[in-house]
PDB file of N, CA and C in Angstrom:
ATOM      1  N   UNK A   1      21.874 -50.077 -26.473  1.00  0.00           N
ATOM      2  CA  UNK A   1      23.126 -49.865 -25.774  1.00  0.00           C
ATOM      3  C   UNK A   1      23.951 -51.146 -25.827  1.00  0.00           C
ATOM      4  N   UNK A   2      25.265 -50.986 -25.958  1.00  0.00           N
ATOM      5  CA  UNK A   2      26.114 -52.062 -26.102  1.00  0.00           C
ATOM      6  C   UNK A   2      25.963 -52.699 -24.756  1.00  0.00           C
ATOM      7  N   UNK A   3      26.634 -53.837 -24.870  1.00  0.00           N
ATOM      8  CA  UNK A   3      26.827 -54.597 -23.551  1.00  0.00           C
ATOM      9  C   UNK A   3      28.198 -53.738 -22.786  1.00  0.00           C
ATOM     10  N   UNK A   4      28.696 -53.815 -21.480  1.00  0.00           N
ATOM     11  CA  UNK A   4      29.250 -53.016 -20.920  1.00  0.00           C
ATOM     12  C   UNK A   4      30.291 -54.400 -20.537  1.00  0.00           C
ATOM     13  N   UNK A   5      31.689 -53.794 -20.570  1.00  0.00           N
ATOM     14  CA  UNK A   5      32.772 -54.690 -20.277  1.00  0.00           C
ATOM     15  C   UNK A   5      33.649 -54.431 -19.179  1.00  0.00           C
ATOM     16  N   UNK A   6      33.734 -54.823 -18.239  1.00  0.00           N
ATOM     17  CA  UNK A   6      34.691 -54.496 -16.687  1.00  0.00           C
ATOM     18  C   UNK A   6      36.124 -54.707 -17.172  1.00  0.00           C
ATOM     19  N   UNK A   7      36.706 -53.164 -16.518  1.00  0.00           N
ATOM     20  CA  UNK A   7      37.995 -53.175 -16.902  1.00  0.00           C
ATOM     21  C   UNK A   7      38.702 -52.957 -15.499  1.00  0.00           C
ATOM     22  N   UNK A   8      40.366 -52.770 -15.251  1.00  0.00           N
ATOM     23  CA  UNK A   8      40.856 -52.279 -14.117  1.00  0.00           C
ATOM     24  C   UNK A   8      41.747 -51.283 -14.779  1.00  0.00           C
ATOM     25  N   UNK A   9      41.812 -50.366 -14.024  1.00  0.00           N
ATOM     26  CA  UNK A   9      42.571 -48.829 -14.569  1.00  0.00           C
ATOM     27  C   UNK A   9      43.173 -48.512 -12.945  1.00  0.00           C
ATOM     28  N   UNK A  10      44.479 -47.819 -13.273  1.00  0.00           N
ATOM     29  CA  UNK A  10      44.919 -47.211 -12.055  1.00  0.00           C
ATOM     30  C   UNK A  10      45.052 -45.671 -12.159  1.00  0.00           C
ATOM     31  N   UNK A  11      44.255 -45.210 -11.078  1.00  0.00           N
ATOM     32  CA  UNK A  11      43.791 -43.778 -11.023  1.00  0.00           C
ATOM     33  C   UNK A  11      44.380 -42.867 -10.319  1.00  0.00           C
ATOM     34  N   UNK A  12      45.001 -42.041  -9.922  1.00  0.00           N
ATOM     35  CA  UNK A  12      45.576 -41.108  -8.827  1.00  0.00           C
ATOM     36  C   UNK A  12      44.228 -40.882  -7.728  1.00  0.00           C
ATOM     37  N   UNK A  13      44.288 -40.784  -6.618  1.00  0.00           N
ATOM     38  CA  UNK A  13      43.481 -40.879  -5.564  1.00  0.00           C
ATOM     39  C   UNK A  13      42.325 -39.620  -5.827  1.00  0.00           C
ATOM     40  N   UNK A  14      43.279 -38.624  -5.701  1.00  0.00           N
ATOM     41  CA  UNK A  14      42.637 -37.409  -6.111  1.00  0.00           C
ATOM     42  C   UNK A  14      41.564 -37.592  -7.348  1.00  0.00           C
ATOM     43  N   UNK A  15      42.126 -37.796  -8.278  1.00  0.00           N
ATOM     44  CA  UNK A  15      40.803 -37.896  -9.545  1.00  0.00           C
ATOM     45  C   UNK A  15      39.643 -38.787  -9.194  1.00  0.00           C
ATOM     46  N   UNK A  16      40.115 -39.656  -8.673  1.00  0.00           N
ATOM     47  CA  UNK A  16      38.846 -40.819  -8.112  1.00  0.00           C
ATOM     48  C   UNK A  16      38.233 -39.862  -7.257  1.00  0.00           C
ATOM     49  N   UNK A  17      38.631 -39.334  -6.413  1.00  0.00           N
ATOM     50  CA  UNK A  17      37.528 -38.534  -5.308  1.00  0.00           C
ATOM     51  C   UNK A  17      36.593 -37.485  -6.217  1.00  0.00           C
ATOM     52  N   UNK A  18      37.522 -36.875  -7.309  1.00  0.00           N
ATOM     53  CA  UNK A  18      36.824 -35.776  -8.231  1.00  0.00           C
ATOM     54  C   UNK A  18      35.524 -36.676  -8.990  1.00  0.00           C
ATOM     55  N   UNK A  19      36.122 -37.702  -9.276  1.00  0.00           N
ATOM     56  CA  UNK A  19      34.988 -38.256 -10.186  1.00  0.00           C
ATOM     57  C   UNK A  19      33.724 -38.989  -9.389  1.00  0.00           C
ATOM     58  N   UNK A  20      34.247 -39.434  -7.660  1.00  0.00           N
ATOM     59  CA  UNK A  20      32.918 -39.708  -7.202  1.00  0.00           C
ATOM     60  C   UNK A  20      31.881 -38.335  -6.307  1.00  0.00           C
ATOM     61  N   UNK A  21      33.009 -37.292  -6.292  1.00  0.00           N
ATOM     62  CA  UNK A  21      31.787 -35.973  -6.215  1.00  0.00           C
ATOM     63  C   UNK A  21      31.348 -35.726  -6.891  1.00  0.00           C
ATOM     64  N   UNK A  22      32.020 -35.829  -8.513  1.00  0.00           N
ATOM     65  CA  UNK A  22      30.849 -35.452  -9.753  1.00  0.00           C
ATOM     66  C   UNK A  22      29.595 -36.262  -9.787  1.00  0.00           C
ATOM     67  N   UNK A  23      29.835 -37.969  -9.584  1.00  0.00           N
ATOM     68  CA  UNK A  23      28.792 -38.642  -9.550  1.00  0.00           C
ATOM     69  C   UNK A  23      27.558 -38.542  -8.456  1.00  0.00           C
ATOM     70  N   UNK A  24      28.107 -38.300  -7.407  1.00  0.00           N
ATOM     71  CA  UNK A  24      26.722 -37.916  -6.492  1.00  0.00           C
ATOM     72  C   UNK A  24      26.788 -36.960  -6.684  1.00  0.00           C
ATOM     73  N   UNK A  25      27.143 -35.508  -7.568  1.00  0.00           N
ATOM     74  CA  UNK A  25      26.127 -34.123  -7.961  1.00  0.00           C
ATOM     75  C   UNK A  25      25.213 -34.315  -8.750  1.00  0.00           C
ATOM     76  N   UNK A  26      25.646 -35.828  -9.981  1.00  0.00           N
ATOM     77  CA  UNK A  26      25.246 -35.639 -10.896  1.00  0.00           C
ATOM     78  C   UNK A  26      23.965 -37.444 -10.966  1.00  0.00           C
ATOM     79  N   UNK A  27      23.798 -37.462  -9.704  1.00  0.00           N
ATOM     80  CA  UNK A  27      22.489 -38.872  -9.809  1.00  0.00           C
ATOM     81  C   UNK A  27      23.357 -40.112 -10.380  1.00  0.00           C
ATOM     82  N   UNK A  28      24.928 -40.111 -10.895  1.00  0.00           N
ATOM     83  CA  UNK A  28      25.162 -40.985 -11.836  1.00  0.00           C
ATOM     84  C   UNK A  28      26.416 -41.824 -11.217  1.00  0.00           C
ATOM     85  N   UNK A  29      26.388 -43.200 -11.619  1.00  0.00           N
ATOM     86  CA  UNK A  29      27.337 -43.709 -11.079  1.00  0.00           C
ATOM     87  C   UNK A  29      28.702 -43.137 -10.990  1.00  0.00           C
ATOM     88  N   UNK A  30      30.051 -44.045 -10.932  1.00  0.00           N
ATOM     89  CA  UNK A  30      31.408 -43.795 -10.686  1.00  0.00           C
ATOM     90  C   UNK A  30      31.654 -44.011 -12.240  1.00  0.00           C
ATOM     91  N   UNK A  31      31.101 -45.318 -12.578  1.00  0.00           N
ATOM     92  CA  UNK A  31      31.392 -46.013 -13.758  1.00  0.00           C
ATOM     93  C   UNK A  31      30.807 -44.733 -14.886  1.00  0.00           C
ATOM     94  N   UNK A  32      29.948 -44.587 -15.061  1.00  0.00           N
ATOM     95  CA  UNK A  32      29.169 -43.438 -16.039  1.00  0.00           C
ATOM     96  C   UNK A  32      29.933 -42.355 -16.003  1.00  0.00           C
ATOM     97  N   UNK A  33      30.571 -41.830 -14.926  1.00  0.00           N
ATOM     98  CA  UNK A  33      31.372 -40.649 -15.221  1.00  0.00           C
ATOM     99  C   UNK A  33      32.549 -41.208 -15.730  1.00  0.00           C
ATOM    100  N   UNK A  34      33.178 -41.703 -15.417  1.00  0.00           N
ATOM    101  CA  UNK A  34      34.636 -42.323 -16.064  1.00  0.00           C
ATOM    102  C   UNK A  34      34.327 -42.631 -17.802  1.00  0.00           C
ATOM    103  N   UNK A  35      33.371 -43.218 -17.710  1.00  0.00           N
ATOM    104  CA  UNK A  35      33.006 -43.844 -19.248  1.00  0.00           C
ATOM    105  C   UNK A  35      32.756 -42.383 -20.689  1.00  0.00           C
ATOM    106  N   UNK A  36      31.641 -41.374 -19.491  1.00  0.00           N
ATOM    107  CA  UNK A  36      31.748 -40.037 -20.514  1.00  0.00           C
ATOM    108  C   UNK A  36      32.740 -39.627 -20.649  1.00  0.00           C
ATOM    109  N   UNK A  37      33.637 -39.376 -19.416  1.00  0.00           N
ATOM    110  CA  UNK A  37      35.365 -38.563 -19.337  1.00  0.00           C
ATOM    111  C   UNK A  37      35.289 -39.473 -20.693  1.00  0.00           C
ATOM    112  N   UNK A  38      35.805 -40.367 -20.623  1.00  0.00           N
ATOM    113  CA  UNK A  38      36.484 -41.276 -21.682  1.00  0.00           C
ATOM    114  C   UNK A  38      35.843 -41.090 -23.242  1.00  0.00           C
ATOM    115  N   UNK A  39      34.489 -41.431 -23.438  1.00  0.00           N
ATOM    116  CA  UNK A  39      33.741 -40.520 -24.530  1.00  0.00           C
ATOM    117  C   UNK A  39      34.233 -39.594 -25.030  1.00  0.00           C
ATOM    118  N   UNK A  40      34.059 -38.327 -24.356  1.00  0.00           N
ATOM    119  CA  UNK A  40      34.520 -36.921 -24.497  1.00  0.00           C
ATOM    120  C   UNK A  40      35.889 -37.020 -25.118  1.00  0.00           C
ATOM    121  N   UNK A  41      37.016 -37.830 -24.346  1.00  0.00           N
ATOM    122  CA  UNK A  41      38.492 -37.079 -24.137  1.00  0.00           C
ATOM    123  C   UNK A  41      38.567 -38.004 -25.974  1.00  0.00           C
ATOM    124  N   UNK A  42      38.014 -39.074 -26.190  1.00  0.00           N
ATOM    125  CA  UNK A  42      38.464 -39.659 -27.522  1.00  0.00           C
ATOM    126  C   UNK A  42      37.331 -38.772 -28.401  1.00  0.00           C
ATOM    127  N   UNK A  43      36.211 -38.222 -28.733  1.00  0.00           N
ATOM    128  CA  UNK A  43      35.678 -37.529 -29.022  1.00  0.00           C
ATOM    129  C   UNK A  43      36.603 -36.102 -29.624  1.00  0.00           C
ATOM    130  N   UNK A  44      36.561 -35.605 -28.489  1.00  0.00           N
ATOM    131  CA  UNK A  44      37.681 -33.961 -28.981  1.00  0.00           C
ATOM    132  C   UNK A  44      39.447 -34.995 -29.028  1.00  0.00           C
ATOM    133  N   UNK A  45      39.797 -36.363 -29.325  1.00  0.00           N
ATOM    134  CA  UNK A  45      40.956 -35.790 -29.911  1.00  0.00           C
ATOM    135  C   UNK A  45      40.555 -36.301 -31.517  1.00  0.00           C
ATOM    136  N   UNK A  46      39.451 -36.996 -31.516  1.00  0.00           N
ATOM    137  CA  UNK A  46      39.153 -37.408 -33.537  1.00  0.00           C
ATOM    138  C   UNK A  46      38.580 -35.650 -33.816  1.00  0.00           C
ATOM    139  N   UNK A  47      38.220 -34.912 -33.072  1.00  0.00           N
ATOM    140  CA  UNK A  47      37.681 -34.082 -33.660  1.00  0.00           C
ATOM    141  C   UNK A  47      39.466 -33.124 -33.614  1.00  0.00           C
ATOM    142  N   UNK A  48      39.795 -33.102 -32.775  1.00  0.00           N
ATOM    143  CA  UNK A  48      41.221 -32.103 -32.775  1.00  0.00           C
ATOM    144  C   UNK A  48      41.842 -32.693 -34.107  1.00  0.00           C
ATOM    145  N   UNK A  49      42.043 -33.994 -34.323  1.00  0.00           N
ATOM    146  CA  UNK A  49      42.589 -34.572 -35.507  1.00  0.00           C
ATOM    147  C   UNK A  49      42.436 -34.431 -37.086  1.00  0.00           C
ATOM    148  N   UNK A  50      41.372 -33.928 -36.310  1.00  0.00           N
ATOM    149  CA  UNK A  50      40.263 -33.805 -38.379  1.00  0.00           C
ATOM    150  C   UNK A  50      40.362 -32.272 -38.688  1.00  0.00           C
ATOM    151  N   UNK A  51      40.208 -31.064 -37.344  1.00  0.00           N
ATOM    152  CA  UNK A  51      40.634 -30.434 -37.421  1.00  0.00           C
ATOM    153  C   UNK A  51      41.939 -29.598 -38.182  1.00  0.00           C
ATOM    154  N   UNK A  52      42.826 -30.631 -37.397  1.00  0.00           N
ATOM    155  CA  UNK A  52      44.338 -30.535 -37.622  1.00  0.00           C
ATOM    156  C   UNK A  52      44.454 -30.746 -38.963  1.00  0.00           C
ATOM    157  N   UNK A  53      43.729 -31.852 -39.739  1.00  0.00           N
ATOM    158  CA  UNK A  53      44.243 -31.974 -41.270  1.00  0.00           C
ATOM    159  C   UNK A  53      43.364 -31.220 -41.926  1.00  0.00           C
ATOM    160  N   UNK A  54      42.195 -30.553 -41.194  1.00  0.00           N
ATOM    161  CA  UNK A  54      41.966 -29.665 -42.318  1.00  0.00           C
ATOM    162  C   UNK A  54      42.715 -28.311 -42.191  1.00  0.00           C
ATOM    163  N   UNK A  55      42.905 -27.880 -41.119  1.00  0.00           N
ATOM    164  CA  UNK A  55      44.189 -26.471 -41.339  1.00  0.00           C
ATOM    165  C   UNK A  55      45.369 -26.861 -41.735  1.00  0.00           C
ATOM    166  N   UNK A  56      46.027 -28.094 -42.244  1.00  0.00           N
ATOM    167  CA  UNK A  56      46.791 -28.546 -43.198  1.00  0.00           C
ATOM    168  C   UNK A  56      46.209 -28.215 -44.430  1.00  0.00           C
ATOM    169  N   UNK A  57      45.433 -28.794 -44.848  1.00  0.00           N
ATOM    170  CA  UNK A  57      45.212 -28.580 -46.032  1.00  0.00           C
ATOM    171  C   UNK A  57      44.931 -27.141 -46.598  1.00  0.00           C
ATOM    172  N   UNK A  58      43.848 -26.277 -45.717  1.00  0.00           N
ATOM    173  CA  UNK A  58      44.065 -25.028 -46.412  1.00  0.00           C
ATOM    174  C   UNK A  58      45.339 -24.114 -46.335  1.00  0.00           C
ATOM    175  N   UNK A  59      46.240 -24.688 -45.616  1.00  0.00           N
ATOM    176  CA  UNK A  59      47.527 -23.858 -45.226  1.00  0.00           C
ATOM    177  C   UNK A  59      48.826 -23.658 -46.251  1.00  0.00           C
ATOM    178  N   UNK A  60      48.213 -25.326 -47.184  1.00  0.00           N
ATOM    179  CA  UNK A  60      48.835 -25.804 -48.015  1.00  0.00           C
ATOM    180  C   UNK A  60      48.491 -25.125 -49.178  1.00  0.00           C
ATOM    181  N   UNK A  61      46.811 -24.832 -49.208  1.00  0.00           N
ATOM    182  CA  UNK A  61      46.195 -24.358 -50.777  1.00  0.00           C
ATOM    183  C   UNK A  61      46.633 -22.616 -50.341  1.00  0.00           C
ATOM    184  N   UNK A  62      46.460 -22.139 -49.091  1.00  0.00           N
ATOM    185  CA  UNK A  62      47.245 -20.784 -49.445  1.00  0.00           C
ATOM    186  C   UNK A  62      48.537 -20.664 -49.371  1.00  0.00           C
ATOM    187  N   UNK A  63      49.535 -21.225 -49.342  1.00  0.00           N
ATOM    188  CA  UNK A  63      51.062 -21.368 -49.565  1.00  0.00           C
ATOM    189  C   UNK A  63      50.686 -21.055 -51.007  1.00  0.00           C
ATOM    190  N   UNK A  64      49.946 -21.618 -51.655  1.00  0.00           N
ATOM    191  CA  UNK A  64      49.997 -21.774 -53.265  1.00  0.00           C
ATOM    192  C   UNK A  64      49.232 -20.765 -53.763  1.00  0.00           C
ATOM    193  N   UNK A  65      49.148 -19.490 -53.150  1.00  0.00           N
ATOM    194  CA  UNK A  65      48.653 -18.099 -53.461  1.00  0.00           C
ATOM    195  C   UNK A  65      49.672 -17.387 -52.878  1.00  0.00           C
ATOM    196  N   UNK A  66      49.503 -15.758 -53.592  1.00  0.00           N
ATOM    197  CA  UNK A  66      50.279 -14.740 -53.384  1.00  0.00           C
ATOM    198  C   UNK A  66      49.695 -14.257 -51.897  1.00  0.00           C
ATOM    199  N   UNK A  67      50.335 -13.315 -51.535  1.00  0.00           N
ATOM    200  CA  UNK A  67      49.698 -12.693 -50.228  1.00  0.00           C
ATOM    201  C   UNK A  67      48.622 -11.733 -51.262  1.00  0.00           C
ATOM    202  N   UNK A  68      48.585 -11.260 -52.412  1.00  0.00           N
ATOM    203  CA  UNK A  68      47.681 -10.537 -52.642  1.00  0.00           C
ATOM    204  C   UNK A  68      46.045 -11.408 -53.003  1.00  0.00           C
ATOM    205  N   UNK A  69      46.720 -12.596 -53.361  1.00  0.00           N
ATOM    206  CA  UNK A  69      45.534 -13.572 -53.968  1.00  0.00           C
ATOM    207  C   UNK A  69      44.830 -14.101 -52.399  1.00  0.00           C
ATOM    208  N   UNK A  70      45.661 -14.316 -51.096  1.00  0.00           N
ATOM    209  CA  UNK A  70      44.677 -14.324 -50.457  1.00  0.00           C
ATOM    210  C   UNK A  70      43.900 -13.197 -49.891  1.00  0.00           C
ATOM    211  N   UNK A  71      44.298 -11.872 -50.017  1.00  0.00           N
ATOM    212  CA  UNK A  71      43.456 -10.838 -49.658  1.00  0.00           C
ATOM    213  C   UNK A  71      42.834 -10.763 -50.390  1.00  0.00           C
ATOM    214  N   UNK A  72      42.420 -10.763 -51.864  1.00  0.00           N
ATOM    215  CA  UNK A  72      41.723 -10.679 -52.715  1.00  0.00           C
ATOM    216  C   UNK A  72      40.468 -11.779 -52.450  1.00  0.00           C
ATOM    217  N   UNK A  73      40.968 -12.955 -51.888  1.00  0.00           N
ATOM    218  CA  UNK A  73      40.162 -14.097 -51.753  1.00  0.00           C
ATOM    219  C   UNK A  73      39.411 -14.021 -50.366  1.00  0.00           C
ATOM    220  N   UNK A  74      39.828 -13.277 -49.548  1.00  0.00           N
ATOM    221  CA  UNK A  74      38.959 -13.336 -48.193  1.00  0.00           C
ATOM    222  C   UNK A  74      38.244 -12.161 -47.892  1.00  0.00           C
ATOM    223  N   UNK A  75      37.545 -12.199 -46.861  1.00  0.00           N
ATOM    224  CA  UNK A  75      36.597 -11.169 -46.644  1.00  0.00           C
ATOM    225  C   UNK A  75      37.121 -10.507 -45.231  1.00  0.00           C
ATOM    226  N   UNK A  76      37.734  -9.469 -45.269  1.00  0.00           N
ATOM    227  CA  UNK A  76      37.823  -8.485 -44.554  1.00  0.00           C
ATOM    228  C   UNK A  76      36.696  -8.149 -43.222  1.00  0.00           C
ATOM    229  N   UNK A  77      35.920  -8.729 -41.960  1.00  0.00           N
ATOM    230  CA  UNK A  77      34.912  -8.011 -41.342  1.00  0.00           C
ATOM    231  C   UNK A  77      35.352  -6.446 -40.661  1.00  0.00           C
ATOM    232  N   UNK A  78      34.522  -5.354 -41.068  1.00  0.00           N
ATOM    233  CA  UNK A  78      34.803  -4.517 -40.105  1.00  0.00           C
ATOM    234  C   UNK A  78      33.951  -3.947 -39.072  1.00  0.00           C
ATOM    235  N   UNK A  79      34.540  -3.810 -38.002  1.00  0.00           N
ATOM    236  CA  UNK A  79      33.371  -4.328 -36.185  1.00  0.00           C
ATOM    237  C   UNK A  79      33.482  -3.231 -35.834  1.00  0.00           C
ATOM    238  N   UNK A  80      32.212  -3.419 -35.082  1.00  0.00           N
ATOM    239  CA  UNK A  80      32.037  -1.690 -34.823  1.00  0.00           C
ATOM    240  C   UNK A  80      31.936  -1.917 -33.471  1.00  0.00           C
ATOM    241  N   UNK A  81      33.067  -1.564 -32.530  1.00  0.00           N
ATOM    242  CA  UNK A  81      32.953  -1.565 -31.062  1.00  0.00           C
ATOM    243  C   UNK A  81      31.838  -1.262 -30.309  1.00  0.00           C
ATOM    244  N   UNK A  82      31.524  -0.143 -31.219  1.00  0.00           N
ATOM    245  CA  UNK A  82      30.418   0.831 -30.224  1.00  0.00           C
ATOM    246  C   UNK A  82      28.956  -0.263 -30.156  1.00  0.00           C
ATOM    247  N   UNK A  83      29.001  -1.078 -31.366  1.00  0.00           N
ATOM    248  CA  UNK A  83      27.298  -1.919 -31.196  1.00  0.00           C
ATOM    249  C   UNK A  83      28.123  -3.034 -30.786  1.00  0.00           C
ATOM    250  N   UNK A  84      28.924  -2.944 -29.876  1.00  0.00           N
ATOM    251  CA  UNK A  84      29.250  -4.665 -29.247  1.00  0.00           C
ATOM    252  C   UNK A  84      30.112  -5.513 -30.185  1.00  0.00           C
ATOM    253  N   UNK A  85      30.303  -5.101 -31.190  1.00  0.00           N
ATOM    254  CA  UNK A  85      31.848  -6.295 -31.861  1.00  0.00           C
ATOM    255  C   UNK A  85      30.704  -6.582 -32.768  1.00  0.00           C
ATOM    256  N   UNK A  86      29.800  -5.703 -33.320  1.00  0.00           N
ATOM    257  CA  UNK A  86      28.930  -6.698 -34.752  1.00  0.00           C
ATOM    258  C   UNK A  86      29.443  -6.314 -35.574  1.00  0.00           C
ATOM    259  N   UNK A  87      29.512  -6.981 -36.378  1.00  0.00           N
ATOM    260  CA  UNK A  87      30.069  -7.253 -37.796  1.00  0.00           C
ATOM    261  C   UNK A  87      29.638  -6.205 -38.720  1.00  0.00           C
ATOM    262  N   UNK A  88      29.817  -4.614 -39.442  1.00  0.00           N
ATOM    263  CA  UNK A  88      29.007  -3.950 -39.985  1.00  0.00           C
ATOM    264  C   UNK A  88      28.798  -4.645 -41.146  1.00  0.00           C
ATOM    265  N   UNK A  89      29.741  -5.212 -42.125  1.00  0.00           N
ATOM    266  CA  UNK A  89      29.492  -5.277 -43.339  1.00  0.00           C
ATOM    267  C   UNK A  89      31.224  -5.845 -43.933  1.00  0.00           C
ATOM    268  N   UNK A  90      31.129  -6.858 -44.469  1.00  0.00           N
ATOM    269  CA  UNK A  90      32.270  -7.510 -45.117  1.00  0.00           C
ATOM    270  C   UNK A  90      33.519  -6.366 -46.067  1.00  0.00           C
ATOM    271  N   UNK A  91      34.475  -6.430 -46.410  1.00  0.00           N
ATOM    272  CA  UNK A  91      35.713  -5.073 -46.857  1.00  0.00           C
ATOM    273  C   UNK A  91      36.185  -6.156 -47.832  1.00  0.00           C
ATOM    274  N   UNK A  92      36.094  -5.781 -48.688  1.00  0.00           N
ATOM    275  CA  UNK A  92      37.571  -6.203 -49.964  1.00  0.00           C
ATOM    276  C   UNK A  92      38.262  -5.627 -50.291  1.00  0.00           C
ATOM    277  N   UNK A  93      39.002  -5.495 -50.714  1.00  0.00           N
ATOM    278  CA  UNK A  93      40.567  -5.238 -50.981  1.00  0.00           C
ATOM    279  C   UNK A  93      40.522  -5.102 -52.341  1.00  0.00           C
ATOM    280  N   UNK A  94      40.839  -4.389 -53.651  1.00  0.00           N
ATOM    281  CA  UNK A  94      41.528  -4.919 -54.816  1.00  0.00           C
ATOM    282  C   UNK A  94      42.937  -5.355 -55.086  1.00  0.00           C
ATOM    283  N   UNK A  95      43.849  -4.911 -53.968  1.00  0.00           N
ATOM    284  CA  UNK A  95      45.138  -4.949 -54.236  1.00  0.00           C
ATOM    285  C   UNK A  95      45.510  -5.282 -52.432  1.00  0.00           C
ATOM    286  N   UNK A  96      46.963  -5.891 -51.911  1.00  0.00           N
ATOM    287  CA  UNK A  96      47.420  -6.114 -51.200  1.00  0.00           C
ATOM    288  C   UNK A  96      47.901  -4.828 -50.383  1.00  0.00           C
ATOM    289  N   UNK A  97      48.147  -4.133 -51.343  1.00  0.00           N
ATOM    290  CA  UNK A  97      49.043  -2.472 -50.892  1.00  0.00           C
ATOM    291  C   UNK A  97      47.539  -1.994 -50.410  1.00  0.00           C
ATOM    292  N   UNK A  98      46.272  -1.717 -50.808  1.00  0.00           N
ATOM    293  CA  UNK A  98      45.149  -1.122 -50.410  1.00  0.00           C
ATOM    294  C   UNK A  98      44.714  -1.677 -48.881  1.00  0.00           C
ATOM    295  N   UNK A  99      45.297  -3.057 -48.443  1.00  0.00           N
ATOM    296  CA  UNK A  99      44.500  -4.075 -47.309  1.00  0.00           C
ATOM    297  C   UNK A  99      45.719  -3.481 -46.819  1.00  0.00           C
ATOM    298  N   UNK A 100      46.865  -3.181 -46.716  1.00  0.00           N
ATOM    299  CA  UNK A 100      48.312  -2.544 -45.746  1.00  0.00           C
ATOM    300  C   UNK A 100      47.737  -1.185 -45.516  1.00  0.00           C
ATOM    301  N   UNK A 101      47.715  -0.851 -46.354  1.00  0.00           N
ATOM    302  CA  UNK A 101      47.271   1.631 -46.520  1.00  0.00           C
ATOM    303  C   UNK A 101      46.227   1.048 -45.513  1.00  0.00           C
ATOM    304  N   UNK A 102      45.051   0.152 -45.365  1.00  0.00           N
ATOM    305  CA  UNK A 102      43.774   0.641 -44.516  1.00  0.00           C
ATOM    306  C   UNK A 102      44.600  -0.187 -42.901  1.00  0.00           C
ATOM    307  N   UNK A 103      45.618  -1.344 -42.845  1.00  0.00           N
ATOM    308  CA  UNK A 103      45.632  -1.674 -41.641  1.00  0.00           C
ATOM    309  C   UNK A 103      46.667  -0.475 -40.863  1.00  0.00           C
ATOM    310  N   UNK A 104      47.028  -0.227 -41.942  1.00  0.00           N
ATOM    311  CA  UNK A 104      48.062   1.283 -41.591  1.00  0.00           C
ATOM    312  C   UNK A 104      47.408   2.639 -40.620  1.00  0.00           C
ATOM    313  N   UNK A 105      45.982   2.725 -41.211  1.00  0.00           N
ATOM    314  CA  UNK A 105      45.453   4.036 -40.951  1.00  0.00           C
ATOM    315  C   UNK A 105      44.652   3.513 -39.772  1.00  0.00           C
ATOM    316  N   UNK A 106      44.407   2.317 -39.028  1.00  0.00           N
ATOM    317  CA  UNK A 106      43.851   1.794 -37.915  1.00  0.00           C
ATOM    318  C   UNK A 106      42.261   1.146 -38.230  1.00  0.00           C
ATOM    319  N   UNK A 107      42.674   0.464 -39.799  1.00  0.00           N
ATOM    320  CA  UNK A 107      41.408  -0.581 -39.953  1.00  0.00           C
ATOM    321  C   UNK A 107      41.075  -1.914 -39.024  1.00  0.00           C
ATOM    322  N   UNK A 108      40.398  -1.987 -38.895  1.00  0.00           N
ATOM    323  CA  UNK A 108      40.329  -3.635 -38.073  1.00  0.00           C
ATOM    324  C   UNK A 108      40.970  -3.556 -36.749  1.00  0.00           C
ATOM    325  N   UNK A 109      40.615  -2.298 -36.270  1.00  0.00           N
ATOM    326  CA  UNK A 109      41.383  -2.101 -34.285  1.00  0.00           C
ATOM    327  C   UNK A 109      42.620  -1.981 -34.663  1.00  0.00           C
ATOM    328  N   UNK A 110      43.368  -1.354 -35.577  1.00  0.00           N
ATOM    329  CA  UNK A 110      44.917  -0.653 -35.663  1.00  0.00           C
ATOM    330  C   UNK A 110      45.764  -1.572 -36.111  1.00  0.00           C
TER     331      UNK A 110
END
């Protein structure tokens, strides 16, 4: 474990009280909860970030397909309410007009 460095932060009253009931629910100091908050919140935004450029990038590689080339390219699931939303078995398409005619006739919940 790294060495630990004392900082001063100004907190709204309220969150300080939230974060020292979390700490006596949770056996753990004031400092330890503030430090995970802090973990976490930089955690999910490198992960929101990496995220973000990867739905850039595929957003970019299907711009550079037809609407038929991405139906052709993806897999259709069709769910069967009645067993709970499982997945029966993957649907392809040969043509764009065939993936419209089936969302037409109430494929994939209408």
């Amino acid at each position: 474990m790294t060495k630990a460095v004392k900082v001063a932060i100004t907190i709204p009253p309220e969150d300080l009280a939230a974060a020292d009931r979390l700490a006596a629910r949770l056996g753990r100091s004031r400092s330890w909860v503030l430090s995970e908050a802090l973990r976490r919140f930089v955690a999910h935004e490198r992960l929101t970030n990496q995220l973000d450029t990867s739905r850039a990038i595929q957003l970019r590689r299907d711009l550079q397909r037809t609407a038929e080339q991405r139906v052709r390219e993806s897999d259709v699931a069709v769910v069967d309410p009645v067993a709970g939303g499982v997945i029966e078995r993957p649907r392809r398409f040969d043509t764009y007009d065939e993936f419209i005619a089936w969302r037409k006739s109430g494929g994939y919940g209408g």
